[in-house]
C-alpha atoms as a PDB file:
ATOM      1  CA  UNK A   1      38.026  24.128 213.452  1.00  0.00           C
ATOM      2  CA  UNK A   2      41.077  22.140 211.609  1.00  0.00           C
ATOM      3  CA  UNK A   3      40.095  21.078 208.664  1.00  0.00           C
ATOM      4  CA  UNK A   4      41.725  19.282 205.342  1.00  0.00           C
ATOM      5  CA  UNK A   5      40.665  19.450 201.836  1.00  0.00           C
ATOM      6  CA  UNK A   6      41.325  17.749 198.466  1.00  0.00           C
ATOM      7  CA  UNK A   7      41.066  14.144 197.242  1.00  0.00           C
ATOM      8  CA  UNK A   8      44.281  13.315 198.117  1.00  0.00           C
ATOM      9  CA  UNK A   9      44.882  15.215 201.502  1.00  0.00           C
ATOM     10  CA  UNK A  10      41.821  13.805 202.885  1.00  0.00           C
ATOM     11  CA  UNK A  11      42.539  10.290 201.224  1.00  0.00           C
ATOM     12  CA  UNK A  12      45.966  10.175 202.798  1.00  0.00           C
ATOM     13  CA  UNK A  13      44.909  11.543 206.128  1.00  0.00           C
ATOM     14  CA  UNK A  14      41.732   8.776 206.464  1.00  0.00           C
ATOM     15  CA  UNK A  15      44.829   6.271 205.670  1.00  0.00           C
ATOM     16  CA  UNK A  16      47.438   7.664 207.676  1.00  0.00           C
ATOM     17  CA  UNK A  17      44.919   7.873 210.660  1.00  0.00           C
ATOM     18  CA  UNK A  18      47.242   9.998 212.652  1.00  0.00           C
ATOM     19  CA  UNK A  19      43.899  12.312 212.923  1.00  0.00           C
ATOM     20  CA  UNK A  20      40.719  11.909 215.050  1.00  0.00           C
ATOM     21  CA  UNK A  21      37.596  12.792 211.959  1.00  0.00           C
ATOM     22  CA  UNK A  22      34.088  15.049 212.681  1.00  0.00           C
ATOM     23  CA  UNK A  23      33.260  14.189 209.629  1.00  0.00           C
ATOM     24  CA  UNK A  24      33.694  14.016 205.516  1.00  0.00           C
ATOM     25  CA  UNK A  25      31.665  16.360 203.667  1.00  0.00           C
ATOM     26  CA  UNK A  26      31.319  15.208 200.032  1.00  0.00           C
ATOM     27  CA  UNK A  27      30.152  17.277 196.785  1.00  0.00           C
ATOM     28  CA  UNK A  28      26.736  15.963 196.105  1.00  0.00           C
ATOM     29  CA  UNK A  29      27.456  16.105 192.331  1.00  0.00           C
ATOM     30  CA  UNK A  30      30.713  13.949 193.047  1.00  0.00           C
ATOM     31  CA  UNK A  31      30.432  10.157 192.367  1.00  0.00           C
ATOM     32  CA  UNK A  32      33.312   9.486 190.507  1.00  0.00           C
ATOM     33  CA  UNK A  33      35.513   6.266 191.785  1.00  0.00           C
ATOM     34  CA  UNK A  34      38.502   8.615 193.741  1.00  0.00           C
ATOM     35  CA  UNK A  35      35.563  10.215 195.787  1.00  0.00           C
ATOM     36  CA  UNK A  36      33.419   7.164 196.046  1.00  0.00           C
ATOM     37  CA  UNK A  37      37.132   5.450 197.609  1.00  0.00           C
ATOM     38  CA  UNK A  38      36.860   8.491 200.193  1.00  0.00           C
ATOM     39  CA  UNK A  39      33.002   7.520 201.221  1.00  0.00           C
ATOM     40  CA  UNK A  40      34.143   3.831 201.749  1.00  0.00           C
ATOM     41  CA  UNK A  41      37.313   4.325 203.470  1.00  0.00           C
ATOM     42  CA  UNK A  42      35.102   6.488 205.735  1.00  0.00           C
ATOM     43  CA  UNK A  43      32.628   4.039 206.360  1.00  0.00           C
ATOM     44  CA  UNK A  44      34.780   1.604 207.106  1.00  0.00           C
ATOM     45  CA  UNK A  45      36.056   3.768 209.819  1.00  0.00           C
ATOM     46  CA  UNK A  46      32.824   4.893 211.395  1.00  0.00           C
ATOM     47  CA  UNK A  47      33.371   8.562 209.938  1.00  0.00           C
ATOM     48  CA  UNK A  48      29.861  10.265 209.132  1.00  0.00           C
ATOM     49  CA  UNK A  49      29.680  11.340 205.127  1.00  0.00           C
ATOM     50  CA  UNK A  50      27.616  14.483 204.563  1.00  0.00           C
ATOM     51  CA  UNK A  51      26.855  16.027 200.982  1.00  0.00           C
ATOM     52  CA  UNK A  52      26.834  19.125 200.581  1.00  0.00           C
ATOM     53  CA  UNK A  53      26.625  21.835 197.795  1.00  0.00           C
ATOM     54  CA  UNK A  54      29.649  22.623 196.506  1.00  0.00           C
ATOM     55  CA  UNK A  55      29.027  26.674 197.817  1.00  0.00           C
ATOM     56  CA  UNK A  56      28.551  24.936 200.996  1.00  0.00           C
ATOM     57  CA  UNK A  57      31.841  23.183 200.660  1.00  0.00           C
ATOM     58  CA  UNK A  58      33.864  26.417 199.328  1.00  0.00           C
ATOM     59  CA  UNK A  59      32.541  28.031 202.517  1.00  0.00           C
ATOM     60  CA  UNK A  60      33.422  25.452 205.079  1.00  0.00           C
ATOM     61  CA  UNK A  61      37.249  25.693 203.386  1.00  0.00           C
ATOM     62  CA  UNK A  62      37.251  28.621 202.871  1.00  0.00           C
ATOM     63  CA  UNK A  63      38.944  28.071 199.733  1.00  0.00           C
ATOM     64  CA  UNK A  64      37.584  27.096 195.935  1.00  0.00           C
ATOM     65  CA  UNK A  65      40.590  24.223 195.629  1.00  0.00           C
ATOM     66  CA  UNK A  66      39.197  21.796 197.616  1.00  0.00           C
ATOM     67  CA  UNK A  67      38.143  19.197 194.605  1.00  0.00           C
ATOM     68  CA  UNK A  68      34.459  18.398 196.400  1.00  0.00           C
ATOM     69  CA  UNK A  69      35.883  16.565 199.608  1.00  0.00           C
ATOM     70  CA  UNK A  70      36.368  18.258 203.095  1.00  0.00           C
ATOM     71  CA  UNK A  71      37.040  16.903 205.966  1.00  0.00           C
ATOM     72  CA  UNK A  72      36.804  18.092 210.162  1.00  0.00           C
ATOM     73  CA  UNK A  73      39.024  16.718 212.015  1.00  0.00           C
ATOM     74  CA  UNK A  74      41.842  16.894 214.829  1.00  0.00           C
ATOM     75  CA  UNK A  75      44.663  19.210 215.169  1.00  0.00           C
ATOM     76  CA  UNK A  76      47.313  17.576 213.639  1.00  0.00           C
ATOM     77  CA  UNK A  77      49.486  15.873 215.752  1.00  0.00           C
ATOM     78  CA  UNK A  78      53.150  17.610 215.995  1.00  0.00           C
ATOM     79  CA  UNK A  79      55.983  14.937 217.117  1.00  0.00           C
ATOM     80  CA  UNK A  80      58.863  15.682 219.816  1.00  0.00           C
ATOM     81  CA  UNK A  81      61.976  16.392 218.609  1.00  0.00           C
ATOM     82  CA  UNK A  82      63.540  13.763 220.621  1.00  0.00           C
ATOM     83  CA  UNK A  83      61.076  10.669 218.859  1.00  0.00           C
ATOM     84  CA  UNK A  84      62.270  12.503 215.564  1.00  0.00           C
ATOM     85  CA  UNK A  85      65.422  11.863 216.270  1.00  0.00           C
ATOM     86  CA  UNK A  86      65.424   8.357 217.764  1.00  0.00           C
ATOM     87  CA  UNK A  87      64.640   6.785 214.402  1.00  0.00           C
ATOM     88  CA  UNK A  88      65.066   6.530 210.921  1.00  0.00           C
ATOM     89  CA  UNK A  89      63.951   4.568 207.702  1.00  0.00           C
ATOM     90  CA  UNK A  90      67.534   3.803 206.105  1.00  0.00           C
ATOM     91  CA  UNK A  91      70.992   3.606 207.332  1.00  0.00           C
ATOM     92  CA  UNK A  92      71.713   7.452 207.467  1.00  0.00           C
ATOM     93  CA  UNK A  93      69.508   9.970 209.140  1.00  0.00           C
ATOM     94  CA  UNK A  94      68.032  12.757 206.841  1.00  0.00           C
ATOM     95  CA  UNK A  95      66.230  15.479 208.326  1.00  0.00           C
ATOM     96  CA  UNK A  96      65.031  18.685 206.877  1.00  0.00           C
ATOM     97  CA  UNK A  97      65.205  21.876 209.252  1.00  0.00           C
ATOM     98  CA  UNK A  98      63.439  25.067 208.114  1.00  0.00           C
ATOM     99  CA  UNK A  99      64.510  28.434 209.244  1.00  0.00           C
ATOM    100  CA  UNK A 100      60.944  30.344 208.789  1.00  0.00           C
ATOM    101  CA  UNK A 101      58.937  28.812 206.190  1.00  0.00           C
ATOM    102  CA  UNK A 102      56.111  31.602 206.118  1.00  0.00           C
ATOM    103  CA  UNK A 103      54.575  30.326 202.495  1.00  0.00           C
ATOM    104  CA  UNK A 104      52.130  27.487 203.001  1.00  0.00           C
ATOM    105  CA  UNK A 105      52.509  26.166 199.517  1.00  0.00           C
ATOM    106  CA  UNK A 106      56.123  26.490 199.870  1.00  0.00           C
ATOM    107  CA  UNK A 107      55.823  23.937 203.376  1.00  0.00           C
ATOM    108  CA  UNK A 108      53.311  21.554 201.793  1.00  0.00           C
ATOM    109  CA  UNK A 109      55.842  21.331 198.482  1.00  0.00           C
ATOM    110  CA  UNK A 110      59.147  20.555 200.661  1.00  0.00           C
ATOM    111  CA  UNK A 111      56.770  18.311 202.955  1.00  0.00           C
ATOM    112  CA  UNK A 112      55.691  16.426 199.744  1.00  0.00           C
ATOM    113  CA  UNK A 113      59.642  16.041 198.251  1.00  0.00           C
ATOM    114  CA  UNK A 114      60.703  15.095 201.537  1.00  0.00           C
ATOM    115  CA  UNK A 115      58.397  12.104 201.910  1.00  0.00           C
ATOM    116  CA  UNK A 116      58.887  11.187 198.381  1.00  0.00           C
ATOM    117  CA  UNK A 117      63.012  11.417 198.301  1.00  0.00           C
ATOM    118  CA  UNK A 118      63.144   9.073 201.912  1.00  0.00           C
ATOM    119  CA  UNK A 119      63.613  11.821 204.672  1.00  0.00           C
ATOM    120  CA  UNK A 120      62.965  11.001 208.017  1.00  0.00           C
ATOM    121  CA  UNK A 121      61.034  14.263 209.039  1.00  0.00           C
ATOM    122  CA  UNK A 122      60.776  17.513 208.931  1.00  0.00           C
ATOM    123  CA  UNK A 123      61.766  20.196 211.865  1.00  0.00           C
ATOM    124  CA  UNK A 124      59.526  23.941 211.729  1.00  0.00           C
ATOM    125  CA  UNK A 125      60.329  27.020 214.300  1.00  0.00           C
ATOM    126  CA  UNK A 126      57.216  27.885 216.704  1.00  0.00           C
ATOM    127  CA  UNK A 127      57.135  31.117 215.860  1.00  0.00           C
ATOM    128  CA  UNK A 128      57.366  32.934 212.613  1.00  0.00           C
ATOM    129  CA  UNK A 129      56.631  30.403 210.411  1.00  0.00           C
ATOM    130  CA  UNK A 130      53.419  28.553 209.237  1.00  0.00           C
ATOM    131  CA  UNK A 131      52.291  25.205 210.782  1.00  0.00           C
ATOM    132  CA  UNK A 132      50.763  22.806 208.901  1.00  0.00           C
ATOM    133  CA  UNK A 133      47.429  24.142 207.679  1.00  0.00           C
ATOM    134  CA  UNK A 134      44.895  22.807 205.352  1.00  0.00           C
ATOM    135  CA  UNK A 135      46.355  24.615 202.259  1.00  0.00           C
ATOM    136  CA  UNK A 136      49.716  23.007 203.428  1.00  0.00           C
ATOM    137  CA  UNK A 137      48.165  19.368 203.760  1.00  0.00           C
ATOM    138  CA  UNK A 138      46.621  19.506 200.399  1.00  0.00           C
ATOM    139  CA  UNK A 139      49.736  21.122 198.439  1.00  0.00           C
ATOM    140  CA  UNK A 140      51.616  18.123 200.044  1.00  0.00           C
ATOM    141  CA  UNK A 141      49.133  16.033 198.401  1.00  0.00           C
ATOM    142  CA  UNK A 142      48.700  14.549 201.719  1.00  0.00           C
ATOM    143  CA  UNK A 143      52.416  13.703 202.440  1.00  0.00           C
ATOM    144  CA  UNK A 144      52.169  16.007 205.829  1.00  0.00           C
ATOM    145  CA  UNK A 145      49.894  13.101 207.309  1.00  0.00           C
ATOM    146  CA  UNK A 146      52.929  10.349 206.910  1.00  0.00           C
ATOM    147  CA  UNK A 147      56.624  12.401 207.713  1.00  0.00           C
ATOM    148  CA  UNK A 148      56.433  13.331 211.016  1.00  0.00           C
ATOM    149  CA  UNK A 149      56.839  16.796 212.240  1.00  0.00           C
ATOM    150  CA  UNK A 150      58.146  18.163 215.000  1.00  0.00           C
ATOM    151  CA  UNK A 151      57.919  21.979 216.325  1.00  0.00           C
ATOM    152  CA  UNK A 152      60.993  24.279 217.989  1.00  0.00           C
ATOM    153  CA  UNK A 153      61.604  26.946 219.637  1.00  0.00           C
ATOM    154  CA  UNK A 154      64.931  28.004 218.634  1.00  0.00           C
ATOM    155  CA  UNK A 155      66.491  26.713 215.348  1.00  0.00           C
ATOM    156  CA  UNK A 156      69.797  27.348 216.390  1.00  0.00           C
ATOM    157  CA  UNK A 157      70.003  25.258 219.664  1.00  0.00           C
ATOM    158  CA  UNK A 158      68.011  22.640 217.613  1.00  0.00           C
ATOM    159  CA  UNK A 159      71.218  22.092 215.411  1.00  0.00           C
ATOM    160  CA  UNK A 160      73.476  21.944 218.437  1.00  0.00           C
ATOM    161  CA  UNK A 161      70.964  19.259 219.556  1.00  0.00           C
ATOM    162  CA  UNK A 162      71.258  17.479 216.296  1.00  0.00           C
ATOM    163  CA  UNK A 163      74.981  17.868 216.025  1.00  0.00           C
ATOM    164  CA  UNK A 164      75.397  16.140 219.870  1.00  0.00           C
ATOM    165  CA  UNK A 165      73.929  13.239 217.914  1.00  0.00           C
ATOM    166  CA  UNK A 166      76.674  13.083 215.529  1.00  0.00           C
ATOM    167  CA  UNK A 167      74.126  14.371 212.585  1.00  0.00           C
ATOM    168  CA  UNK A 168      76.198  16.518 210.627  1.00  0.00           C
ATOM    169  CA  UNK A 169      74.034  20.102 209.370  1.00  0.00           C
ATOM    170  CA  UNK A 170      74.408  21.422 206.271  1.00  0.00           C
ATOM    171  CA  UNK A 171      73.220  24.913 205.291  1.00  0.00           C
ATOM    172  CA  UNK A 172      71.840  26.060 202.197  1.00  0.00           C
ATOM    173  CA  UNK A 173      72.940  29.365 200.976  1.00  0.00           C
ATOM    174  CA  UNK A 174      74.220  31.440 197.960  1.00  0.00           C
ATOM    175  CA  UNK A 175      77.120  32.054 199.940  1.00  0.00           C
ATOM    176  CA  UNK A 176      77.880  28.341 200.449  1.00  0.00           C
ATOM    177  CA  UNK A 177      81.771  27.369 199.611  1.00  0.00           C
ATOM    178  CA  UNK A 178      81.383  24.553 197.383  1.00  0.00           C
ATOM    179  CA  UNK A 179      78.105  23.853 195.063  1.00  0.00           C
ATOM    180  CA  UNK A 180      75.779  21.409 196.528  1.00  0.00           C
ATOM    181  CA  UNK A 181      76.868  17.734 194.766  1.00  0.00           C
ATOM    182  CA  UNK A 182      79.856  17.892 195.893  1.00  0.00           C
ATOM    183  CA  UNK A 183      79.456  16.994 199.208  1.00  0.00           C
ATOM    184  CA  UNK A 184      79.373  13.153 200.599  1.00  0.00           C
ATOM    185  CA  UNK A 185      75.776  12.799 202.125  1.00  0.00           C
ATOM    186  CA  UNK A 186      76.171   9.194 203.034  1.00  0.00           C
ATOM    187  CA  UNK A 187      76.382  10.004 206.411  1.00  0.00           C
ATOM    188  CA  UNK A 188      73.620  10.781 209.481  1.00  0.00           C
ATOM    189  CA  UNK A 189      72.813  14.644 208.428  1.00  0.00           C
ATOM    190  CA  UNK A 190      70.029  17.552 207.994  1.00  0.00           C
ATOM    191  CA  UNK A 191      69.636  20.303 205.324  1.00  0.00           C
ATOM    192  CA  UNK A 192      68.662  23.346 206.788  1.00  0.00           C
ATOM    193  CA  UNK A 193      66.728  25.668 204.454  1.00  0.00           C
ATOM    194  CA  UNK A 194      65.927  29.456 205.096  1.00  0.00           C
ATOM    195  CA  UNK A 195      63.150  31.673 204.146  1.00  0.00           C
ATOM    196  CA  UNK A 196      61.457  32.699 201.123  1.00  0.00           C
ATOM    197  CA  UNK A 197      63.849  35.759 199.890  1.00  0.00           C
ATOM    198  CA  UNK A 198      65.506  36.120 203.300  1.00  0.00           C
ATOM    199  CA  UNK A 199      68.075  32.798 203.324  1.00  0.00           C
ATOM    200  CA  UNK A 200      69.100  31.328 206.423  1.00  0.00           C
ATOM    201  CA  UNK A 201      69.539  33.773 209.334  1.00  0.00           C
ATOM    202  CA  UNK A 202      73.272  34.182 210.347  1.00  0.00           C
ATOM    203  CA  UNK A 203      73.139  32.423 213.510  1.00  0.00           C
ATOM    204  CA  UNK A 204      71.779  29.558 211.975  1.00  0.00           C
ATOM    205  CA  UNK A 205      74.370  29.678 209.218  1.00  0.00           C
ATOM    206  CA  UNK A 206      76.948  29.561 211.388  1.00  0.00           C
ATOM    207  CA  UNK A 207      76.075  26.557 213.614  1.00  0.00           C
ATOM    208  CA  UNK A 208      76.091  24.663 209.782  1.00  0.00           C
ATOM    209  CA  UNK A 209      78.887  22.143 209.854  1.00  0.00           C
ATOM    210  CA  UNK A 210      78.920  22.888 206.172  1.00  0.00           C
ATOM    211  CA  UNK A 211      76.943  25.480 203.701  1.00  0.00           C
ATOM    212  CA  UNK A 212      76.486  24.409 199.923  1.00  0.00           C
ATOM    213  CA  UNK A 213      74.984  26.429 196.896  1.00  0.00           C
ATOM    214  CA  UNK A 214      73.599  26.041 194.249  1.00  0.00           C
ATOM    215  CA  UNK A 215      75.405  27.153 190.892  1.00  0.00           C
ATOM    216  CA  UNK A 216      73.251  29.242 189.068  1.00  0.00           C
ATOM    217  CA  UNK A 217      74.137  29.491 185.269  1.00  0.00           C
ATOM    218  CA  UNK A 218      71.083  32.029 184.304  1.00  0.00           C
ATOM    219  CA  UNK A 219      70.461  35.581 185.260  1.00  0.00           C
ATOM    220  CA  UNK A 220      68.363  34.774 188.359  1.00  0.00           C
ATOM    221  CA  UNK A 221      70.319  35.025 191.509  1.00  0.00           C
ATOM    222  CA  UNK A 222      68.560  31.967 192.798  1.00  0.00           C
ATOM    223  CA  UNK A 223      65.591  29.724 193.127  1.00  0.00           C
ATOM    224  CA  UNK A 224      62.031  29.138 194.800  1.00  0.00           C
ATOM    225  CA  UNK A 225      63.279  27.591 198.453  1.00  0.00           C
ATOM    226  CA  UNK A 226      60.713  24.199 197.491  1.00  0.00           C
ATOM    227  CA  UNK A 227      62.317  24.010 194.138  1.00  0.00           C
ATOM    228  CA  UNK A 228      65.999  24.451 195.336  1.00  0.00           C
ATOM    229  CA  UNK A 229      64.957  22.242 198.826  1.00  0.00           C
ATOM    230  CA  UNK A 230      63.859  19.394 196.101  1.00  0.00           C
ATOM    231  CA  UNK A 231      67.029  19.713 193.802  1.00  0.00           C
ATOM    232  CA  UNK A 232      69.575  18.925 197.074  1.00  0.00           C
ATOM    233  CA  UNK A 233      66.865  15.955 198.612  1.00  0.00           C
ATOM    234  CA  UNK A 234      67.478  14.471 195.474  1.00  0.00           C
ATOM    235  CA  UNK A 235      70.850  14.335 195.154  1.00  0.00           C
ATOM    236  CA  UNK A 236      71.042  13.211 198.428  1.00  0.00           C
ATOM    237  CA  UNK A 237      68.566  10.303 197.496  1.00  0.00           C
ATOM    238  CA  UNK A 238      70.579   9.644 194.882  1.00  0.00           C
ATOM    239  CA  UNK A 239      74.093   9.664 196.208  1.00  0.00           C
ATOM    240  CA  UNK A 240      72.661   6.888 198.819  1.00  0.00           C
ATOM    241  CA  UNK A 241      70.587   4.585 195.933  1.00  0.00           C
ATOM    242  CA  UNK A 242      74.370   4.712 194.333  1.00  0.00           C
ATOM    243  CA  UNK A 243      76.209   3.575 197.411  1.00  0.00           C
ATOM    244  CA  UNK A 244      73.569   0.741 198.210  1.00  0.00           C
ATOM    245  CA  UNK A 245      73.212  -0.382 194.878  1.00  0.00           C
ATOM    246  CA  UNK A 246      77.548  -0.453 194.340  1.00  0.00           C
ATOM    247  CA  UNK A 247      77.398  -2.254 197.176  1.00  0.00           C
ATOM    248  CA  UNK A 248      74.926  -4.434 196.428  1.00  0.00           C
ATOM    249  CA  UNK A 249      76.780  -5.626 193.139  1.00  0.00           C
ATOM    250  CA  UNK A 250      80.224  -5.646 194.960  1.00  0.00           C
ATOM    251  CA  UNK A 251      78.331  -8.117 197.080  1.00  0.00           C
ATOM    252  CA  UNK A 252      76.805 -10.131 194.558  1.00  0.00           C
ATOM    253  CA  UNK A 253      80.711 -10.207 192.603  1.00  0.00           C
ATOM    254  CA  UNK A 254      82.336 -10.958 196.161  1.00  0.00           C
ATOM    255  CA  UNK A 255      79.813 -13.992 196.051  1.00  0.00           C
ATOM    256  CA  UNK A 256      79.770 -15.543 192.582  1.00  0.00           C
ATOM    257  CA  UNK A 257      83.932 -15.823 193.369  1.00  0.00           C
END
């Protein structure tokens, strides 16, 4: 039974509606104005509203996190790699391949950065890896319901795919040969992350066009793959607000002559 819990998950998913609803189970001792936006939004849609006791609640999640709002609904709807790859928000593509994810808040933190710093989707293995589950929709505070997601069966052919598209790949690693900001990211490309502890595998490495680090300056050899996924999105969010907004004023100059 898919299911998706939190305030915001379910409050993004109801406005997303990429998701066919059961039904909204409500807290009955919730009637503060975030929850009562929940109950309208759902009966606006035609989506039954049941209260229930918040043990009831913690059972049907099967988790105590769920902030007094669960909802039954659809799978969620994975997209094909090829209608991934056929469109994107801003003049460059920016993907974000992951080379086995296994950590659900891990997936549902990248998912949330990567909706947040402009990227055009997110790309997940088939097999050892998690999907997107109910504890990944609400650690993306609902973000999973917006980026589209697409599912693979082999990593490594998906970046030959990518790279037949002109989308340049670049690798994450400790082993990368130049520090991540220095590298141009104005241009159509994907940052492929690997697993929690393990890194990218070595096939997948090697079918990078380029592999970038991240200097360390402390004692710990490196960082959570969410927190280290966010730092690089950034910077490539930022290189590209720099370019647009130079030329922008170089415009605007070009103009008032």
């Amino acid at each position: 039974m898919p299911l998706i819990y939190g305030i915001n998950a379910v409050a993004e998913a109801l406005k997303a509606r990429g998701r066919g609803f059961e039904y909204v189970a409500i807290a009955r001792e919730r009637h503060d104005g975030r929850v009562q936006r929940i109950v309208s939004a759902c009966r606006a849609a035609g989506i039954p509203v049941r209260p229930m006791a918040r043990q009831e609640l913690e059972r049907l999640a099967g988790a105590a996190a769920h902030q007094g709002v669960v909802a039954v609904t659809s799978e969620k709807q994975y997209c094909a790699l090829d209608d991934l790859l056929s469109r994107h928000r801003r003049p460059h593509a920016f993907l974000v391949v992951l080379d086995g994810v296994e950590d659900p808040h891990n997936l549902g933190a990248i998912i949330r950065t990567a909706e947040a710093a402009g990227a055009d989707g997110i790309i997940i293995p088939e097999r050892r890896a998690v999907g997107v589950t109910a504890t990944v929709a609400k650690a993306s505070a609902g973000a999973s319901e917006h980026l589209p997601i697409a599912k693979v069966t082999n990593v490594s052919r998906t970046l030959e795919q990518l790279q037949q598209r002109n989308i340049w790949t670049v690798g994450l690693d400790e082993r990368g040969d130049r520090a991540y900001d220095q590298l141009d990211y104005n241009m159509d490309c994907a940052l492929v992350l690997g697993a929690e502890g393990k890194g990218l595998h070595e096939q997948v490495r090697k079918h990078c066009d380029f592999v970038v680090s991240i200097p360390m300056l402390g004692q710990v050899p490196s960082l959570n793959v969410s927190v280290a996924a966010a730092v690089v999105m950034y910077e490539v969010a930022r290189q590209r607000r720099k370019k647009l907004t130079t030329e922008g004023t170089e415009d605007a100059e070009g103009k008032k002559k």
